[in-house]
PDB file of N, CA and C in Angstrom:
ATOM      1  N   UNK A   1      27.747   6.315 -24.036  1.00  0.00           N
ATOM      2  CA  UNK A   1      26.500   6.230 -23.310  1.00  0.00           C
ATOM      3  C   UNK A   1      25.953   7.633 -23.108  1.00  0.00           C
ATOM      4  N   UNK A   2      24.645   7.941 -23.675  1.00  0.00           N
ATOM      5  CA  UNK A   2      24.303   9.494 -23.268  1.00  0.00           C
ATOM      6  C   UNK A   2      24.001   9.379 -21.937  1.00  0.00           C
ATOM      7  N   UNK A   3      24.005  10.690 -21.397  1.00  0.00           N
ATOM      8  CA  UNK A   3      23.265  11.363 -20.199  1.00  0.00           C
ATOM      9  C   UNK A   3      22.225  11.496 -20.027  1.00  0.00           C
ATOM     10  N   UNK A   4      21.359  10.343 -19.601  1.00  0.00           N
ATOM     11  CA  UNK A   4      19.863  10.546 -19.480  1.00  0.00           C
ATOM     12  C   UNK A   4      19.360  11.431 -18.380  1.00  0.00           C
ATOM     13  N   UNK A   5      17.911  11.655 -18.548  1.00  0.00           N
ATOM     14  CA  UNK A   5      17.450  12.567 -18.340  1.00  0.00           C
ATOM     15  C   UNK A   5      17.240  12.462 -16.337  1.00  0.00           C
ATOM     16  N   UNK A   6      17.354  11.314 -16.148  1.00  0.00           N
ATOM     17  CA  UNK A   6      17.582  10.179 -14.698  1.00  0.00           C
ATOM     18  C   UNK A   6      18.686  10.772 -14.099  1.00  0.00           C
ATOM     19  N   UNK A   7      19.576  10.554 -14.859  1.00  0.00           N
ATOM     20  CA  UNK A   7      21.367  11.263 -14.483  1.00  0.00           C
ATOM     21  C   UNK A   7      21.232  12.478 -14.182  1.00  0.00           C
ATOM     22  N   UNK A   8      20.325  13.196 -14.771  1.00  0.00           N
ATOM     23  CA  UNK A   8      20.756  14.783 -15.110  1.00  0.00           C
ATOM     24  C   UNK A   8      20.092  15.713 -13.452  1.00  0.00           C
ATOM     25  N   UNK A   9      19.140  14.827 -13.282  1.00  0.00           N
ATOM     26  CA  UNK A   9      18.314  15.106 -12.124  1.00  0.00           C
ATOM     27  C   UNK A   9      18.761  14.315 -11.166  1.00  0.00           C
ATOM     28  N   UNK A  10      19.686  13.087 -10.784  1.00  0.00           N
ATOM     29  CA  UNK A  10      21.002  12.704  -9.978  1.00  0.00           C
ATOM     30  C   UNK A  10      21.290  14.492  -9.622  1.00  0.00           C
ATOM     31  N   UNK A  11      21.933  14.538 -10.831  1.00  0.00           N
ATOM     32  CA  UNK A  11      23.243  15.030 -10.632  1.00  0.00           C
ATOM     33  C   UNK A  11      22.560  16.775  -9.934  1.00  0.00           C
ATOM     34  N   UNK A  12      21.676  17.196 -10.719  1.00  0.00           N
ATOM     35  CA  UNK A  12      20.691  18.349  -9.956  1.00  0.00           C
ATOM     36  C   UNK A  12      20.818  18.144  -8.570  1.00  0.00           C
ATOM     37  N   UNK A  13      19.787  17.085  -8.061  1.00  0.00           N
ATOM     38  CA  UNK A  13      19.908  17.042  -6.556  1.00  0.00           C
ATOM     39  C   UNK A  13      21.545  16.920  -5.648  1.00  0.00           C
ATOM     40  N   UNK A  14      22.219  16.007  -6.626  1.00  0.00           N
ATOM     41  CA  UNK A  14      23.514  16.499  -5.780  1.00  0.00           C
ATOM     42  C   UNK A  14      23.835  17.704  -5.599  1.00  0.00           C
ATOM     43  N   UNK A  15      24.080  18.716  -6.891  1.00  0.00           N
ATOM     44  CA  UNK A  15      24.106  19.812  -6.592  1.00  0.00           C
ATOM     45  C   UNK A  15      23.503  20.899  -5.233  1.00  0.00           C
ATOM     46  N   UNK A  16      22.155  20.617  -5.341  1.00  0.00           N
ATOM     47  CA  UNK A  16      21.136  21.197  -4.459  1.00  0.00           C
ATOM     48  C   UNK A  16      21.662  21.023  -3.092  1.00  0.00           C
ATOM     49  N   UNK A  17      22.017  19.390  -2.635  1.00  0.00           N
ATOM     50  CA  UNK A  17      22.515  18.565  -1.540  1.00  0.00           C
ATOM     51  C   UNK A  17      23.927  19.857  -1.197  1.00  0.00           C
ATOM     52  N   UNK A  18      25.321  19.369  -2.205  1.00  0.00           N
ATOM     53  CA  UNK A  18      25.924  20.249  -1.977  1.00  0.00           C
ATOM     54  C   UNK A  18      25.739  21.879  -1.639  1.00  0.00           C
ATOM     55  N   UNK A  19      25.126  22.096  -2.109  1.00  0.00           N
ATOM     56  CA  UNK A  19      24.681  24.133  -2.025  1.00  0.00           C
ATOM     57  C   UNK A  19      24.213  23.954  -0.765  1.00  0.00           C
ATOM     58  N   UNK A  20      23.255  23.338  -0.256  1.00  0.00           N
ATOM     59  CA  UNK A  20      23.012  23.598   0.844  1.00  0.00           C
ATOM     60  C   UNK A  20      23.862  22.843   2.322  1.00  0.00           C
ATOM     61  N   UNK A  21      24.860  21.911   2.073  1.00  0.00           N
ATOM     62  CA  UNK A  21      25.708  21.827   2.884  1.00  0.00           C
ATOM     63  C   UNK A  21      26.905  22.910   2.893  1.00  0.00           C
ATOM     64  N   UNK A  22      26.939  23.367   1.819  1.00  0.00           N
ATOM     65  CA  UNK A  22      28.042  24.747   2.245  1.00  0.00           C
ATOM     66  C   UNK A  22      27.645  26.135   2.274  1.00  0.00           C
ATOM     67  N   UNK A  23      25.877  25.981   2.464  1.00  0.00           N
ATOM     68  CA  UNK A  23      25.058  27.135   3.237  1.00  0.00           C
ATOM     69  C   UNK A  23      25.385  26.782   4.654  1.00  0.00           C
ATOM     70  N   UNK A  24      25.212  25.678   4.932  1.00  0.00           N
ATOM     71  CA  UNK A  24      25.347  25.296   6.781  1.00  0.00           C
ATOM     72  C   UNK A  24      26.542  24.987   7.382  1.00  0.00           C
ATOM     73  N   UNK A  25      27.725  25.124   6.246  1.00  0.00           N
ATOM     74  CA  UNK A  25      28.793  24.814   7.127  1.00  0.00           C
ATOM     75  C   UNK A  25      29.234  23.672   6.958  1.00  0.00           C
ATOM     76  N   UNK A  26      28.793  22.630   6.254  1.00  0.00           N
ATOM     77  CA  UNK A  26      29.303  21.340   6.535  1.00  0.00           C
ATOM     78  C   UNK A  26      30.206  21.016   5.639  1.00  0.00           C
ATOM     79  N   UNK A  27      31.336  20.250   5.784  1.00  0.00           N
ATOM     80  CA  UNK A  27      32.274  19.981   5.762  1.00  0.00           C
ATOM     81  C   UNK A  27      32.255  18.969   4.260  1.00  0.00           C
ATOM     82  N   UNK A  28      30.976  17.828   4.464  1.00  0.00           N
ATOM     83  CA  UNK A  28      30.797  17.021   3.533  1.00  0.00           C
ATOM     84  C   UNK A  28      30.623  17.866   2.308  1.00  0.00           C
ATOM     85  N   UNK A  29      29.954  18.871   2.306  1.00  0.00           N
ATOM     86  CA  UNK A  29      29.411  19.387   1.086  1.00  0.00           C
ATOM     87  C   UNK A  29      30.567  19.833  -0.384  1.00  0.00           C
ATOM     88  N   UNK A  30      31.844  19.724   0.243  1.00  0.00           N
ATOM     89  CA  UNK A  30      33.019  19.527  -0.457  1.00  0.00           C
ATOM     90  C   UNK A  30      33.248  18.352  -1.157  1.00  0.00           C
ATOM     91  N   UNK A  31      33.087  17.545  -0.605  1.00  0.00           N
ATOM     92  CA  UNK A  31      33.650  16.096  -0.875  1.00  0.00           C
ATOM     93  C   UNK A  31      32.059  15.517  -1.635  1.00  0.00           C
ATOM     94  N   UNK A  32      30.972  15.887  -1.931  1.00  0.00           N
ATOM     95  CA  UNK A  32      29.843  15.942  -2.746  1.00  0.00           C
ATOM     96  C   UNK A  32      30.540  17.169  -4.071  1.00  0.00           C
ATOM     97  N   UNK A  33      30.567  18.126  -3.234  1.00  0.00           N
ATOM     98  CA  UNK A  33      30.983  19.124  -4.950  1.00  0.00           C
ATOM     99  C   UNK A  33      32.530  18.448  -5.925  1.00  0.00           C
ATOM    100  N   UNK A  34      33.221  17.937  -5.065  1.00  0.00           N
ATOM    101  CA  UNK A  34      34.042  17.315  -6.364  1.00  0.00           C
ATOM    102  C   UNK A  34      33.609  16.115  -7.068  1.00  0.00           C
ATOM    103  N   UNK A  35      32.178  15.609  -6.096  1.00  0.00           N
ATOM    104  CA  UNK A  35      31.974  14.194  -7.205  1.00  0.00           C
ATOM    105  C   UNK A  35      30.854  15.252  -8.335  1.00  0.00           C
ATOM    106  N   UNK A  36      29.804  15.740  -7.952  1.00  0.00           N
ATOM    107  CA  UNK A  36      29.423  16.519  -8.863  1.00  0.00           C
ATOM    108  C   UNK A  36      30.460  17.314 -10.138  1.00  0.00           C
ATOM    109  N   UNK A  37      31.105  17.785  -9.944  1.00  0.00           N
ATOM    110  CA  UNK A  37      32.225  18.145 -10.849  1.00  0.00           C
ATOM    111  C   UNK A  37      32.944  16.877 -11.513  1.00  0.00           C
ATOM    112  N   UNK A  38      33.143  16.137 -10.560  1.00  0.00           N
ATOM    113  CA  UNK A  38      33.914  15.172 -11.650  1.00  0.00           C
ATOM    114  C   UNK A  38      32.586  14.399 -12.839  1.00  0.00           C
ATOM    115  N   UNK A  39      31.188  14.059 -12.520  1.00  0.00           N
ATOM    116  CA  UNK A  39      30.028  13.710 -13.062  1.00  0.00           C
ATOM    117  C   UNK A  39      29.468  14.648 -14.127  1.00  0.00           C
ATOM    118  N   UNK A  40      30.165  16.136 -14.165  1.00  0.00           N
ATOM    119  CA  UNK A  40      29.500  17.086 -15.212  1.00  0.00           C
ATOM    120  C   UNK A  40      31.051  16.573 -15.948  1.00  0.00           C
ATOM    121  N   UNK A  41      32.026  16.803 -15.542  1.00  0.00           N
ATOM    122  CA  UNK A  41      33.104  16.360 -16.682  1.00  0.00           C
ATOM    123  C   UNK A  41      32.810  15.450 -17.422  1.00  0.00           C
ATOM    124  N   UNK A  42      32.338  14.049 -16.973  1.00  0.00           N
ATOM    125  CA  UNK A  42      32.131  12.952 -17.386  1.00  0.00           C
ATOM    126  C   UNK A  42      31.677  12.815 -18.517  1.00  0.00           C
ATOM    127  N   UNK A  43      30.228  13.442 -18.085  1.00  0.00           N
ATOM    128  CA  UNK A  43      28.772  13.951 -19.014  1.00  0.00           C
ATOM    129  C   UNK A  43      29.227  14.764 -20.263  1.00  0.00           C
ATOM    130  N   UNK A  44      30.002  15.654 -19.981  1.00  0.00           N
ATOM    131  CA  UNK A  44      30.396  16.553 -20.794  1.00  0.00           C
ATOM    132  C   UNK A  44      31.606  15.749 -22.152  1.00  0.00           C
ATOM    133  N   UNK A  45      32.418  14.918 -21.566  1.00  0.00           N
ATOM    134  CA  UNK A  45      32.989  13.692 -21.984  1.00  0.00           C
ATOM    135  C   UNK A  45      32.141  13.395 -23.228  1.00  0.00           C
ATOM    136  N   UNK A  46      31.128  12.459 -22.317  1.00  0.00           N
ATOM    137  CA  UNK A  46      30.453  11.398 -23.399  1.00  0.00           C
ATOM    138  C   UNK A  46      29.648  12.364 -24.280  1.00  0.00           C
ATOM    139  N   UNK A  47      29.318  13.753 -24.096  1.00  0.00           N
ATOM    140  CA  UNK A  47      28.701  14.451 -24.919  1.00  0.00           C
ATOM    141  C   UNK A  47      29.804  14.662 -26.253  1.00  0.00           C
ATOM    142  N   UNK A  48      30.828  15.197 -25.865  1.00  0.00           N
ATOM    143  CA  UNK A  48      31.913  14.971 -26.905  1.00  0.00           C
ATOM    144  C   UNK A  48      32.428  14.163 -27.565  1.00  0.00           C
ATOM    145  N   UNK A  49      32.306  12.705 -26.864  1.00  0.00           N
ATOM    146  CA  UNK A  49      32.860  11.067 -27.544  1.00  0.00           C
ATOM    147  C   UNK A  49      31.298  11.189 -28.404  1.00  0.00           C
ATOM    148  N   UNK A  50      30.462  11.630 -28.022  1.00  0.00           N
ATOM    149  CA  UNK A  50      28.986  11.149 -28.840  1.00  0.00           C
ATOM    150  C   UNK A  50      29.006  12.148 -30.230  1.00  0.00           C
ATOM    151  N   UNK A  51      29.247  13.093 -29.937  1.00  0.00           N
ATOM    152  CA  UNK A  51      29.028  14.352 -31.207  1.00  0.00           C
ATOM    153  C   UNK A  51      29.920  13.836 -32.226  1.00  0.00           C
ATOM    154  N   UNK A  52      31.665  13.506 -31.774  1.00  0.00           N
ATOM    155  CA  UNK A  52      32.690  12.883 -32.484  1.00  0.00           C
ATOM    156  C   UNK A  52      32.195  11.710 -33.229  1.00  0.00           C
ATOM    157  N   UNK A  53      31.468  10.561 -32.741  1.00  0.00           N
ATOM    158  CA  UNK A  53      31.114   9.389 -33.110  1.00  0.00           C
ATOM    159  C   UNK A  53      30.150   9.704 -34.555  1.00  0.00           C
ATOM    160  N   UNK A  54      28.933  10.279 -34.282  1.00  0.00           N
ATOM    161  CA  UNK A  54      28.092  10.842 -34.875  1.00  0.00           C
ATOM    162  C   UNK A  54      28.759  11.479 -36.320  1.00  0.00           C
ATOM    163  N   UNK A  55      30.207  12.604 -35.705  1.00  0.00           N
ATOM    164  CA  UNK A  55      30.522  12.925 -37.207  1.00  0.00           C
ATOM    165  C   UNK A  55      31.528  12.111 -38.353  1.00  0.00           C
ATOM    166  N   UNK A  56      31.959  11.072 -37.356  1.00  0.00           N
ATOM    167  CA  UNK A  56      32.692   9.893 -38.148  1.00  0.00           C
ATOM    168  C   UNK A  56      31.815   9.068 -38.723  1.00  0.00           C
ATOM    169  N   UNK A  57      30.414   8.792 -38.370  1.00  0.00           N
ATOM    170  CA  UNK A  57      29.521   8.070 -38.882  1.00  0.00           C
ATOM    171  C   UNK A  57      29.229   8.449 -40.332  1.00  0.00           C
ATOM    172  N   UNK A  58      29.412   9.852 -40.409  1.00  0.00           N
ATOM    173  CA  UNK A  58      28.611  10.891 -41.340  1.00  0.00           C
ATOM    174  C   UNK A  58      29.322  10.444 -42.195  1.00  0.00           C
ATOM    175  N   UNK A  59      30.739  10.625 -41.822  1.00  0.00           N
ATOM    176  CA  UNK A  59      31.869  10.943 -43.007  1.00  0.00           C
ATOM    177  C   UNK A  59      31.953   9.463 -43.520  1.00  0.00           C
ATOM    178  N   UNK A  60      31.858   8.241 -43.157  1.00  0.00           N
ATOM    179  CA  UNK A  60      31.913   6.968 -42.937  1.00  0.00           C
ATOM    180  C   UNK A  60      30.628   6.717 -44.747  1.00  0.00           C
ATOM    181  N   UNK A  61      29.540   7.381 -44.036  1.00  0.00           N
ATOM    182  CA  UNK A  61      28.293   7.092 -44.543  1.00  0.00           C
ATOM    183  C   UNK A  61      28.542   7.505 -46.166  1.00  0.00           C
ATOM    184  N   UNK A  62      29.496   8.939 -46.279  1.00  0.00           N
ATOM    185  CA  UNK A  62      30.050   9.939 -47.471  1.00  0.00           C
ATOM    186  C   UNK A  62      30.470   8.591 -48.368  1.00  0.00           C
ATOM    187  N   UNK A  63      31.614   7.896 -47.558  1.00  0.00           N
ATOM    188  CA  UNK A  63      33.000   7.104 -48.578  1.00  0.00           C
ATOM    189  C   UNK A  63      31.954   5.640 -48.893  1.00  0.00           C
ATOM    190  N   UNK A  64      30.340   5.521 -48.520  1.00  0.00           N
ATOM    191  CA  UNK A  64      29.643   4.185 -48.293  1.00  0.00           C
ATOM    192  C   UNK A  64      30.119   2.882 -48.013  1.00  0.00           C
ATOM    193  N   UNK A  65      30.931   3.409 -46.609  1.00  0.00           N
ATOM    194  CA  UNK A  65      30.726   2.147 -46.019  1.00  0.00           C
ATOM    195  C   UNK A  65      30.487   1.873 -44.733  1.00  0.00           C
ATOM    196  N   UNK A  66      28.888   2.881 -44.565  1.00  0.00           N
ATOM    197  CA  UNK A  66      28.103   2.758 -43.001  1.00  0.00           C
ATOM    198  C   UNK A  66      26.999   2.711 -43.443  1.00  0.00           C
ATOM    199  N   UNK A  67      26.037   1.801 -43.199  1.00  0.00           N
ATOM    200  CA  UNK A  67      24.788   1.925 -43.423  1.00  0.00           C
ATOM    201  C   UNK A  67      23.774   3.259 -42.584  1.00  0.00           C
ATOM    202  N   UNK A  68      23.089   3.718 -43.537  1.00  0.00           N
ATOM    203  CA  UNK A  68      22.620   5.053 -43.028  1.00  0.00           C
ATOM    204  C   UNK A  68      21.442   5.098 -41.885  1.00  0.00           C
ATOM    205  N   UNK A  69      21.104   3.979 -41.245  1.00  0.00           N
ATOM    206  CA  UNK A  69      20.749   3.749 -40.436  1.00  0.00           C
ATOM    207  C   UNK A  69      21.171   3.981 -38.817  1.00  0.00           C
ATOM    208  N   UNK A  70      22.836   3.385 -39.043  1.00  0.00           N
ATOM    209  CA  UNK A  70      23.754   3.367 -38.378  1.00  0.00           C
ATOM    210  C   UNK A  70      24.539   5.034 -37.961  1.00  0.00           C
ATOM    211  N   UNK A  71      23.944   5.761 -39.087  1.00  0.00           N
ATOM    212  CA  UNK A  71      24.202   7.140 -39.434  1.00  0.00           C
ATOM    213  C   UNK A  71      23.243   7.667 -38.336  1.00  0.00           C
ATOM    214  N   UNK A  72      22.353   7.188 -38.759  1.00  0.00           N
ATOM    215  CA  UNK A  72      20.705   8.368 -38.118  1.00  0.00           C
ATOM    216  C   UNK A  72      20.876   7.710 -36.616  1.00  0.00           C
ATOM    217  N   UNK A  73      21.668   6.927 -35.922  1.00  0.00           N
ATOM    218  CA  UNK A  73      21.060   6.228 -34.894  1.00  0.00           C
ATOM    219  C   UNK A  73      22.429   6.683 -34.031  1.00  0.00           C
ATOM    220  N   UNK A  74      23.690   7.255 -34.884  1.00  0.00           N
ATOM    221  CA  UNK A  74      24.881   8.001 -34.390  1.00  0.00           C
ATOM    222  C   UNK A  74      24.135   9.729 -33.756  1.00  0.00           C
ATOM    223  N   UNK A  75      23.399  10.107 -34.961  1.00  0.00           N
ATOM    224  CA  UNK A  75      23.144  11.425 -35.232  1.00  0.00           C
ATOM    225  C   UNK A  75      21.809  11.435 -34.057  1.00  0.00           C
ATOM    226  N   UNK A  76      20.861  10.961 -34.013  1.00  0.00           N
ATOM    227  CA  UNK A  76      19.825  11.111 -32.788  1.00  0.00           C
ATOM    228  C   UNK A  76      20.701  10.899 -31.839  1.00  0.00           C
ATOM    229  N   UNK A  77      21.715   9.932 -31.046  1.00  0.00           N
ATOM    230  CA  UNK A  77      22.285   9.896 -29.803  1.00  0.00           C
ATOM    231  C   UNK A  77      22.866  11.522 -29.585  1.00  0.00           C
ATOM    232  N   UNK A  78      23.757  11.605 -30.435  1.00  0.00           N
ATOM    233  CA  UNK A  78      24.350  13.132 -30.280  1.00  0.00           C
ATOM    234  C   UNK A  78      23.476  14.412 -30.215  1.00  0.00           C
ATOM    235  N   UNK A  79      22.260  14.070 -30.772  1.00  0.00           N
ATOM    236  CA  UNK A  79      21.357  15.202 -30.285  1.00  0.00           C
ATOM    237  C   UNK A  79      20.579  14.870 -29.094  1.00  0.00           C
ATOM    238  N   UNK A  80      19.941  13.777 -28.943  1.00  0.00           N
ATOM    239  CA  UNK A  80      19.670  13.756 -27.694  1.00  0.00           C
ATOM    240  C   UNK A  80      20.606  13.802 -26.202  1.00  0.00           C
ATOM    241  N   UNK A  81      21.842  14.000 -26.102  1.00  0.00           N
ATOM    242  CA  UNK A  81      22.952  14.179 -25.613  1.00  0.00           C
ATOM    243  C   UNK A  81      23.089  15.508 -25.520  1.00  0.00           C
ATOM    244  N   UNK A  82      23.011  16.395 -26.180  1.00  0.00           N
ATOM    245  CA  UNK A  82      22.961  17.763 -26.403  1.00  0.00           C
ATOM    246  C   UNK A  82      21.994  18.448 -26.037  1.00  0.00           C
ATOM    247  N   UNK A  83      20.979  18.072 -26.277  1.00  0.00           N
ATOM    248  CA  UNK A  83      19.330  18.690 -25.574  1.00  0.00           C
ATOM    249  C   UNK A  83      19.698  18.439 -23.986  1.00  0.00           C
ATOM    250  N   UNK A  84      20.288  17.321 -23.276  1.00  0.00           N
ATOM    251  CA  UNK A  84      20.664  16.684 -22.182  1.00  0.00           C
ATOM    252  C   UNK A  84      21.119  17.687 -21.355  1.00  0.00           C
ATOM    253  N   UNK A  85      21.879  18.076 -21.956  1.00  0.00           N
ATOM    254  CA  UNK A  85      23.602  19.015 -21.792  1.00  0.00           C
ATOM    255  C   UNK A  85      22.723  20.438 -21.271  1.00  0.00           C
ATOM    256  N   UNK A  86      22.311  20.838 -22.484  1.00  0.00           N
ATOM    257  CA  UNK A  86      21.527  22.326 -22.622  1.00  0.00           C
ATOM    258  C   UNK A  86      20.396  22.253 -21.337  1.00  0.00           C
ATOM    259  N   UNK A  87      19.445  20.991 -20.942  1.00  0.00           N
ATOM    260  CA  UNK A  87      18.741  21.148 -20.238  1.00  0.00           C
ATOM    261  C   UNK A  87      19.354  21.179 -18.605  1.00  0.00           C
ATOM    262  N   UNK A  88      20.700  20.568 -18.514  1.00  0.00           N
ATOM    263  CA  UNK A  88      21.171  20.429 -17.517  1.00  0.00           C
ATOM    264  C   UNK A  88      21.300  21.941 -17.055  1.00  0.00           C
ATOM    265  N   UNK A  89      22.517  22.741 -17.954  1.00  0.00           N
ATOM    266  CA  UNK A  89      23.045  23.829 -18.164  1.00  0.00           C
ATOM    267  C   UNK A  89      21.986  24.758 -17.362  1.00  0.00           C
ATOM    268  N   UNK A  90      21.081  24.648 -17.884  1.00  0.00           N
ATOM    269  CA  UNK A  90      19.398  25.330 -18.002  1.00  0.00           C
ATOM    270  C   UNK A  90      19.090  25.589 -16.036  1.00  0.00           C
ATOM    271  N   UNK A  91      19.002  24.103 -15.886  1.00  0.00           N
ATOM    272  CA  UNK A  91      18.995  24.303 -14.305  1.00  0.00           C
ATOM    273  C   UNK A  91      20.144  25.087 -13.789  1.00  0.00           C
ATOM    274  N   UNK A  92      20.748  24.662 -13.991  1.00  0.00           N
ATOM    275  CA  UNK A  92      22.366  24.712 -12.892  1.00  0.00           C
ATOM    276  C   UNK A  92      22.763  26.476 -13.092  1.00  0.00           C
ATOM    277  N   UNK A  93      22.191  27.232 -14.289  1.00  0.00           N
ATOM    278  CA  UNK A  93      21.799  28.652 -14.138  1.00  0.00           C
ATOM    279  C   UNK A  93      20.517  29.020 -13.337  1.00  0.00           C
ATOM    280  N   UNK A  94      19.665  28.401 -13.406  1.00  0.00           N
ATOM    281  CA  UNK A  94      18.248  28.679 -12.739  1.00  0.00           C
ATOM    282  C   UNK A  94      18.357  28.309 -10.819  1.00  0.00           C
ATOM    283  N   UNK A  95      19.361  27.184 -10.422  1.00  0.00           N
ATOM    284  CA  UNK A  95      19.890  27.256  -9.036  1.00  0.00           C
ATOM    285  C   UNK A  95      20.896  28.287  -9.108  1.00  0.00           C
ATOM    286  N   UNK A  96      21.616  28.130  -9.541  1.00  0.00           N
ATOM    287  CA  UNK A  96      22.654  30.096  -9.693  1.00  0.00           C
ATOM    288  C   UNK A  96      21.643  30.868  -9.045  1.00  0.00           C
ATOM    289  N   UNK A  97      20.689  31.646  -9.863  1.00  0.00           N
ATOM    290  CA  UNK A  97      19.880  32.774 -10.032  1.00  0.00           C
ATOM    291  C   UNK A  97      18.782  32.596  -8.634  1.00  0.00           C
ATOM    292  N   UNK A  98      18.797  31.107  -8.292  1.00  0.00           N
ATOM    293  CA  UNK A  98      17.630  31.226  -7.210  1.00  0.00           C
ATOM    294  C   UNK A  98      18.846  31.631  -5.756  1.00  0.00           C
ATOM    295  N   UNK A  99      19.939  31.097  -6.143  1.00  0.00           N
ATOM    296  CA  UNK A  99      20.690  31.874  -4.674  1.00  0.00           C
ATOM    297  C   UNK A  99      21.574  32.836  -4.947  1.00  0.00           C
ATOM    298  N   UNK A 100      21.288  33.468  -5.684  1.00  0.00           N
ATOM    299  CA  UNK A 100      21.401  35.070  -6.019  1.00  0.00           C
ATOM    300  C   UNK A 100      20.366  35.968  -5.620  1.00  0.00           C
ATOM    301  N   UNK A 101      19.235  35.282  -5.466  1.00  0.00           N
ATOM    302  CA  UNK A 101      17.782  36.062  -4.578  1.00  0.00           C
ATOM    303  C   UNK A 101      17.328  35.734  -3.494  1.00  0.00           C
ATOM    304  N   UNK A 102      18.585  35.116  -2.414  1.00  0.00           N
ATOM    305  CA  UNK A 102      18.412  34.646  -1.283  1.00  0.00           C
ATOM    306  C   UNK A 102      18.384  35.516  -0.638  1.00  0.00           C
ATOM    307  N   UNK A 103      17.787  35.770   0.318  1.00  0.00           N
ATOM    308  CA  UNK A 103      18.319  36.682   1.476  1.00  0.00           C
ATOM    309  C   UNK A 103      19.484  36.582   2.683  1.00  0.00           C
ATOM    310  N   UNK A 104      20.517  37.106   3.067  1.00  0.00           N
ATOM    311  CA  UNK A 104      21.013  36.765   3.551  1.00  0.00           C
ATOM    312  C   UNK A 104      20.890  37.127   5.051  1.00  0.00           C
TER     313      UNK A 104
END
């Protein structure tokens, strides 16, 4: 199952949620950062079960016996999974960098 773009912004605001409960002290904001962590593993998971799938399809498609349909429809999931990944990545440096210019 890829990481839609729904998930990815879930998982953003958890982040955000967390960062700012362990700006204030709170206690919960722990028990939010390990489900966030366990949800980028996940993601990161199905990004890898998807890329894998995609290159067994390929090789599948080589010996002809995958229809190349089945090929292109392996090969778009794994890239759209990857754009996913990269756009996530993208934020989760860009919240880095915005509380790196916090004031304290």
């Amino acid at each position: 199952m890829p990481y839609t773009a729904l998930q990815a912004l879930k998982a953003y605001g958890q982040a955000a949620n967390a960062a700012k409960a362990a700006a204030t002290g709170d206690g919960a904001g722990e028990a939010r950062g390990a489900d966030f962590g366990a949800m980028v593993r996940d993601a990161l998971e199905n990004a890898t079960a998807s890329t894998a799938r995609a290159e067994q399809m390929t090789m599948a498609s080589a010996a002809g016996k995958v229809d190349m349909i089945n090929v292109v429809s392996a090969i778009n999931d794994a890239e759209m999974t990857l754009q996913t990944v990269v756009a996530v990545r993208d934020e989760v440096i860009r919240a880095y960098q915005d509380l790196l210019r916090m004031p304290i």
